[in-house]
C-alpha atoms as a PDB file:
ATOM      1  CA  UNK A   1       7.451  17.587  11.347  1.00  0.00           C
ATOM      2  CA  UNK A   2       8.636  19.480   8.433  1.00  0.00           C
ATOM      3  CA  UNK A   3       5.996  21.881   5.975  1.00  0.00           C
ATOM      4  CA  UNK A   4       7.469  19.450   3.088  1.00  0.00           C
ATOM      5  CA  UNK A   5       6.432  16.301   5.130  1.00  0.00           C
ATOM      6  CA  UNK A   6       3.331  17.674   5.909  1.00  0.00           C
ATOM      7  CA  UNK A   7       2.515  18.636   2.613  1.00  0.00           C
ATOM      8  CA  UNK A   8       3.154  15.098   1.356  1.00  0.00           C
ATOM      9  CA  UNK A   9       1.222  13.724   3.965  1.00  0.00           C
ATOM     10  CA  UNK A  10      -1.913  15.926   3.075  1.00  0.00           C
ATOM     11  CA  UNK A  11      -1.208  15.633  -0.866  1.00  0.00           C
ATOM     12  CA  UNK A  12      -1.186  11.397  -0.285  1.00  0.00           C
ATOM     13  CA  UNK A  13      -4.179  11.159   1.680  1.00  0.00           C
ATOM     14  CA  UNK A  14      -5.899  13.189  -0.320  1.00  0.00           C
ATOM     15  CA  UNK A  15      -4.848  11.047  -3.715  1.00  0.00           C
ATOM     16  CA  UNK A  16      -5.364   7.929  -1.189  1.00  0.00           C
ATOM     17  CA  UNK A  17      -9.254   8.849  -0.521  1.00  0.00           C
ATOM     18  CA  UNK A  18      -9.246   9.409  -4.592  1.00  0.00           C
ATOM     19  CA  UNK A  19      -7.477   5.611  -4.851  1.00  0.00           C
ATOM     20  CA  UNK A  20     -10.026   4.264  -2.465  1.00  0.00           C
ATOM     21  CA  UNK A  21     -13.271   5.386  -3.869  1.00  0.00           C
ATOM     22  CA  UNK A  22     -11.853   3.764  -7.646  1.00  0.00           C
ATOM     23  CA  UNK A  23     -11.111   0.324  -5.980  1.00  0.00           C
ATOM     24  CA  UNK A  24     -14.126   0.390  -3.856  1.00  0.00           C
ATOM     25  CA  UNK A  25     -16.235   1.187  -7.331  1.00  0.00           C
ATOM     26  CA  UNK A  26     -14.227  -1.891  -9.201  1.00  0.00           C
ATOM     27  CA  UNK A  27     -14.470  -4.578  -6.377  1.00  0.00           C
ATOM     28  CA  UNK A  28     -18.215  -3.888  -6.316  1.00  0.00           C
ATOM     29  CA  UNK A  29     -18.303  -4.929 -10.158  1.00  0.00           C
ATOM     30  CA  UNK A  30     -16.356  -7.878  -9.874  1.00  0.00           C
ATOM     31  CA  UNK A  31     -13.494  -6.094 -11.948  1.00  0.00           C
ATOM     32  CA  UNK A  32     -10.888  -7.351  -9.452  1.00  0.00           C
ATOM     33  CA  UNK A  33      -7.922  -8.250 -12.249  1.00  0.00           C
ATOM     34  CA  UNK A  34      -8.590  -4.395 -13.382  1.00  0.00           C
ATOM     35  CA  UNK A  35      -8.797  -3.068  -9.767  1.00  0.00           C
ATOM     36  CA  UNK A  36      -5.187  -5.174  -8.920  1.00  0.00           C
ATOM     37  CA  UNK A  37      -3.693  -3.486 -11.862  1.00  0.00           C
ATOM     38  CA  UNK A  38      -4.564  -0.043 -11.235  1.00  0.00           C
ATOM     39  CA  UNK A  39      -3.236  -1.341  -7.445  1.00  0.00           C
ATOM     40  CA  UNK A  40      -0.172  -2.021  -8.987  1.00  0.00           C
ATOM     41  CA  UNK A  41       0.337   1.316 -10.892  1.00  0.00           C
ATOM     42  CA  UNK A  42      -0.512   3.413  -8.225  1.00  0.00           C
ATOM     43  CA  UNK A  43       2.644   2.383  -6.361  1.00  0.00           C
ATOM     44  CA  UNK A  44       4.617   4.695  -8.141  1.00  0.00           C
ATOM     45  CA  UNK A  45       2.889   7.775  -8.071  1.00  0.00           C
ATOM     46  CA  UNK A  46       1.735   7.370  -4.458  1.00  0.00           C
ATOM     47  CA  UNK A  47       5.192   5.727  -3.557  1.00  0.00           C
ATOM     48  CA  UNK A  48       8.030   6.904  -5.939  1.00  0.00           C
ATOM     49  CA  UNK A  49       8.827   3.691  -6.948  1.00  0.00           C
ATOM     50  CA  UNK A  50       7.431   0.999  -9.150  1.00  0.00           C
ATOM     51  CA  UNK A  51       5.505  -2.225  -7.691  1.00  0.00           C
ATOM     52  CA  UNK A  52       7.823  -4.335  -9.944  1.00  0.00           C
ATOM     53  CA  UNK A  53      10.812  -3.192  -7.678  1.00  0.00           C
ATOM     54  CA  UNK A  54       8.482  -2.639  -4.008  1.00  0.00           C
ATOM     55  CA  UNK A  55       6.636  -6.239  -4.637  1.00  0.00           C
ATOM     56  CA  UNK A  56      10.325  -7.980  -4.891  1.00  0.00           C
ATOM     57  CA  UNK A  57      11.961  -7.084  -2.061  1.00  0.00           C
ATOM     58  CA  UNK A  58      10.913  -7.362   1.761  1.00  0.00           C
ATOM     59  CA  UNK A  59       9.383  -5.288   4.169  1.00  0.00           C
ATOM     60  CA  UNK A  60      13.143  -4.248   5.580  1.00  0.00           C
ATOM     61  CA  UNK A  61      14.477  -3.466   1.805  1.00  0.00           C
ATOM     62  CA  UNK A  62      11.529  -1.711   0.706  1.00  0.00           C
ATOM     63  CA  UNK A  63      11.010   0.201   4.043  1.00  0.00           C
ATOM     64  CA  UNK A  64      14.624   0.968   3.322  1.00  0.00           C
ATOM     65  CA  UNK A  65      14.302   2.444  -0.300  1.00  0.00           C
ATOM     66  CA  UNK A  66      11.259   4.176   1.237  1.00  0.00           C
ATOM     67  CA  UNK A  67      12.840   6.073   3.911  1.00  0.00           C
ATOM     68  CA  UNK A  68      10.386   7.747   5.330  1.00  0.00           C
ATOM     69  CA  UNK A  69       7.729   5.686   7.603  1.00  0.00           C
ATOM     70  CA  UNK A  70       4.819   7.107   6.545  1.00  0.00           C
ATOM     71  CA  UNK A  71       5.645   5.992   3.093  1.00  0.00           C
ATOM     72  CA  UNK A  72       6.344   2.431   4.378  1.00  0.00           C
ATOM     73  CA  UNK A  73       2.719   2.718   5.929  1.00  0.00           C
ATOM     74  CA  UNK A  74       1.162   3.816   3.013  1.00  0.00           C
ATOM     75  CA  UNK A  75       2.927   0.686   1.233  1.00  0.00           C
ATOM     76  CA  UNK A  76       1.159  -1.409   4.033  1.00  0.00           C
ATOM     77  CA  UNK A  77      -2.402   0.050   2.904  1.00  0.00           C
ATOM     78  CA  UNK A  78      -1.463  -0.799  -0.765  1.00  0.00           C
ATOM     79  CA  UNK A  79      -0.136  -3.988   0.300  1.00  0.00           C
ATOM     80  CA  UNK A  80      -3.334  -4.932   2.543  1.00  0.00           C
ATOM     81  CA  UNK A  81      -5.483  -3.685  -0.878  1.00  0.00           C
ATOM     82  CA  UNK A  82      -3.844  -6.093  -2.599  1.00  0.00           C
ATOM     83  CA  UNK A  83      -4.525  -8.642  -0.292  1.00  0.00           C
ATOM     84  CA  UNK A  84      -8.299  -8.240  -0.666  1.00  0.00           C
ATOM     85  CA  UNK A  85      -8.279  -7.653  -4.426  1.00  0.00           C
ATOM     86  CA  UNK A  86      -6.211 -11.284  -4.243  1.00  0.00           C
ATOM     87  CA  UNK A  87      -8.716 -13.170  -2.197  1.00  0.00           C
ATOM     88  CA  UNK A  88     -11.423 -11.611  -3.679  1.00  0.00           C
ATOM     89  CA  UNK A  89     -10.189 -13.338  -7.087  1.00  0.00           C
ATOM     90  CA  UNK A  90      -9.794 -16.480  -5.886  1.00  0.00           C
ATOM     91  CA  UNK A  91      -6.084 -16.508  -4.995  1.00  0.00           C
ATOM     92  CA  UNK A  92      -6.287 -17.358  -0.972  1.00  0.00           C
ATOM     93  CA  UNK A  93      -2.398 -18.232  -0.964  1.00  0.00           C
ATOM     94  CA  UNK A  94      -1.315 -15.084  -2.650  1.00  0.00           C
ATOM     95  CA  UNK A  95      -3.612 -13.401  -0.483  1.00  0.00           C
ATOM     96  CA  UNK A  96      -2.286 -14.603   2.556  1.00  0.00           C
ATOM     97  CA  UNK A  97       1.078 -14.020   1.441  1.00  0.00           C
ATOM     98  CA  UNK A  98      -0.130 -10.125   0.881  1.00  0.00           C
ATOM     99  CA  UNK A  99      -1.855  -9.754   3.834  1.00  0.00           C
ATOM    100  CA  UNK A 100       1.816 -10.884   6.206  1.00  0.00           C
ATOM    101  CA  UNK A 101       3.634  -8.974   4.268  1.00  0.00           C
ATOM    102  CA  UNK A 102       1.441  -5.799   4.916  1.00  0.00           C
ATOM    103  CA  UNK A 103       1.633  -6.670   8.634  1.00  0.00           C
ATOM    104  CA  UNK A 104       5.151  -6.752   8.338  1.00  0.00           C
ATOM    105  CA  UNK A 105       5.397  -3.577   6.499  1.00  0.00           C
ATOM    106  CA  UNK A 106       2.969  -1.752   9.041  1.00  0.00           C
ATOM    107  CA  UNK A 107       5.310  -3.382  12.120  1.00  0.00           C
ATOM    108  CA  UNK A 108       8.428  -1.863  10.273  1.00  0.00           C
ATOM    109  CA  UNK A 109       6.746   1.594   9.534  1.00  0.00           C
ATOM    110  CA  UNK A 110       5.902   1.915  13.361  1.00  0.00           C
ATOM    111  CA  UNK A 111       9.334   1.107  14.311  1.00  0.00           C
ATOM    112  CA  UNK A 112      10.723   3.536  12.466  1.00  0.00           C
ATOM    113  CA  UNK A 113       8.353   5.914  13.939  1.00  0.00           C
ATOM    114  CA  UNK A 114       5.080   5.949  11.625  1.00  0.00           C
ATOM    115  CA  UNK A 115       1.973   6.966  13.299  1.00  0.00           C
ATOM    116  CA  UNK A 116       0.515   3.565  14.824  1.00  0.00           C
ATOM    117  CA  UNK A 117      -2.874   3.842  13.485  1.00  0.00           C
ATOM    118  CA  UNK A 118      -4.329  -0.135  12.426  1.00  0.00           C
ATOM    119  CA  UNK A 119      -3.426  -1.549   8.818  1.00  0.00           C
ATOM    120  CA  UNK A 120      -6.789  -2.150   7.285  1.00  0.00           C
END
């Protein structure tokens, strides 16, 4: 693995752990519309890219504009987030929806050769 690719690694988890903590803090007010929309913003500075462009393609296209599995797994965790924050809010269908296409995100991140640690 390259310093570079190492260095993003480190510099995501750490703004990950950061991400985390916030969303953990909003779901246990209730503030689950506000925690989905922070969600949604982090996509792009975590990601690169926007969640308008990441949420409308599937796991093959967005692994694909990705490149790099370990950005395709991070896009999992979001994903799985988002699945939570959905169901949480009272949107099981959406939810469910989230939550296969984060196990289709993590299944195409470990093909490519991500780390196979568990989507949460």
């Amino acid at each position: 693995m390259a310093v570079f690719e190492k260095d993003w690694i480190q510099r995501v988890l750490r703004q990950l752990a950061i991400f985390f903590a916030r969303m953990l803090r909003l779901k246990e007010a209730g503030e689950y519309g506000r925690a989905l929309q922070e969600l949604r913003g982090a996509y792009g500075e975590l990601l690169g890219l926007p969640w308008d462009v990441l949420g409308a393609v599937d796991a093959p296209t967005a692994a694909a504009l990705l490149g790099d599995p370990e950005k395709v797994k991070v896009l999992a965790r979001l994903v799985a987030e988002e699945a939570d924050l959905l169901a949480l809010g009272g949107d099981p269908v959406a939810a469910e929806q989230a939550s296969a296409e984060a196990r289709r995100l993590h299944e195409a991140a470990i093909a490519a050769g991500a780390s196979p640690d568990p989507v949460a």
